[in-house]
Protein backbone atom coordinates (compact mmCIF):
# COMPACT_ATOMS: atom_id res chain seq x y z
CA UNK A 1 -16.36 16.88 -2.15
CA UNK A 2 -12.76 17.12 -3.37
CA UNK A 3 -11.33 13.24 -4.12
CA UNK A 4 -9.15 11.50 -1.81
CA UNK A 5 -5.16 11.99 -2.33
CA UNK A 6 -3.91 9.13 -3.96
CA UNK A 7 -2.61 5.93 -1.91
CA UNK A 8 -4.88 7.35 1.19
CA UNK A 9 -7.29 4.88 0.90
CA UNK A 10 -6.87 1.04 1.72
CA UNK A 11 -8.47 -2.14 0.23
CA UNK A 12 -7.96 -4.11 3.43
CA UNK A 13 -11.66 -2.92 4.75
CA UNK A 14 -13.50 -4.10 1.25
CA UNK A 15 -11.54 -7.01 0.66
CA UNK A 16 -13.68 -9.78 2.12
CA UNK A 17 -16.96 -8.33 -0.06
CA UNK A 18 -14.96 -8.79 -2.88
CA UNK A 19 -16.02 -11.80 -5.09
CA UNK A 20 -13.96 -11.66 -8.54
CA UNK A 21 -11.24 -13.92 -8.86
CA UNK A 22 -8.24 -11.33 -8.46
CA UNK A 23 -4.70 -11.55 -9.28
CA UNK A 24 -2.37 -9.65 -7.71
CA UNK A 25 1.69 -9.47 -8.36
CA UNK A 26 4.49 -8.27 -6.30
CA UNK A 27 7.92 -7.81 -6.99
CA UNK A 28 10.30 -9.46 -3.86
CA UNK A 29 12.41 -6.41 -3.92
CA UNK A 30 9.58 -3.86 -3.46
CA UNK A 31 9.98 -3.84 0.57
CA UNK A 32 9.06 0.10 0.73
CA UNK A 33 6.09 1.00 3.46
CA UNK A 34 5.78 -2.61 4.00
CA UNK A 35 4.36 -4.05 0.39
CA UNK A 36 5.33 -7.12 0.93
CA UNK A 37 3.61 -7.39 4.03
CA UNK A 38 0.59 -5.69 2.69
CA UNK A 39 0.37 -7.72 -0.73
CA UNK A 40 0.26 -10.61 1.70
CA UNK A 41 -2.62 -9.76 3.59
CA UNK A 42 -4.46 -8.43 1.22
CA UNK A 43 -4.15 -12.06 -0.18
CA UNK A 44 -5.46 -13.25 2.94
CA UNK A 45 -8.70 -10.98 2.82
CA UNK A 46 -9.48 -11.52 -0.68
CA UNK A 47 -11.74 -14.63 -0.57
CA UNK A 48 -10.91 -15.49 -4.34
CA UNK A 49 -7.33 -14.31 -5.10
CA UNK A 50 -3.59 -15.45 -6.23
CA UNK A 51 -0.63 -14.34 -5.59
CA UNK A 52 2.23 -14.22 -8.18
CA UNK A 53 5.78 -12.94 -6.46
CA UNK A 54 8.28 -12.36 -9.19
CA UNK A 55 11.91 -12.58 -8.28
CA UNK A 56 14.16 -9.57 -8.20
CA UNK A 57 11.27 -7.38 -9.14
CA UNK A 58 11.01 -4.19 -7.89
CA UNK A 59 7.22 -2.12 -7.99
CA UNK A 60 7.23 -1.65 -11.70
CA UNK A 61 6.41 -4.93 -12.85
CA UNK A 62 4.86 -3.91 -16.57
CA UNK A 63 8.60 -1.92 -16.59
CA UNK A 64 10.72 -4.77 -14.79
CA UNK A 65 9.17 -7.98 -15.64
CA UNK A 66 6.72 -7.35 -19.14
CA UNK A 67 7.03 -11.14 -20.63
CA UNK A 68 6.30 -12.79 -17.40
CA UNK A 69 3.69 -10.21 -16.09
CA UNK A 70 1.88 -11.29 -19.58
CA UNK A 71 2.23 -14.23 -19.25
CA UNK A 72 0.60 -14.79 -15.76
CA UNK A 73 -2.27 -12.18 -16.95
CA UNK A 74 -3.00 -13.79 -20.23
CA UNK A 75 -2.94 -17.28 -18.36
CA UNK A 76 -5.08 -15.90 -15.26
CA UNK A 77 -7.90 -14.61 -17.82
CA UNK A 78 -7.82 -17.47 -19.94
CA UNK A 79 -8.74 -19.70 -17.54
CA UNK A 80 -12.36 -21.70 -17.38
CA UNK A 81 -13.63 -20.46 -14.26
CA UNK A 82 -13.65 -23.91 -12.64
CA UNK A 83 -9.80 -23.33 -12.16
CA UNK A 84 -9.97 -20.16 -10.69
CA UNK A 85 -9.15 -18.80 -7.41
């Protein structure tokens, strides 16, 4: 069976089954095909999630936003697992 094109399939169906603490970043100025809208719920559905918005980011956060993105990763994954989400 060939694979799926990319960006075909959504998360928002598997979301609620999934259990890992997740963090999940969005640039405010990434408004194409409704992101920010979709970021959002996607939020919502993941039971154990955060959501970092980083200001006058576009999609390309590792390109746009590298200290910060870091940051919040290396602080995310260093944390005891009492504090996460």
């Amino acid at each position: 069976m060939p694979a799926e094109p990319r960006g075909t399939r959504s998360l928002f169906d598997i979301a609620p089954e999934i259990r890992q603490p997740t963090l999940l970043g969005w640039g405010d100025r990434d408004n194409g095909a409704n992101m920010g809208e979709g970021v959002a719920r996607l939020h919502q559905l993941l039971p154990h999630s955060q959501l970092l918005v980083f200001r006058n980011a576009r999609h390309s956060l590792a390109s746009e936003v590298p200290e910060p993105l870091a940051a919040a990763i290396a602080e995310f994954l260093s944390r005891p697992a009492s504090r996460l989400p």
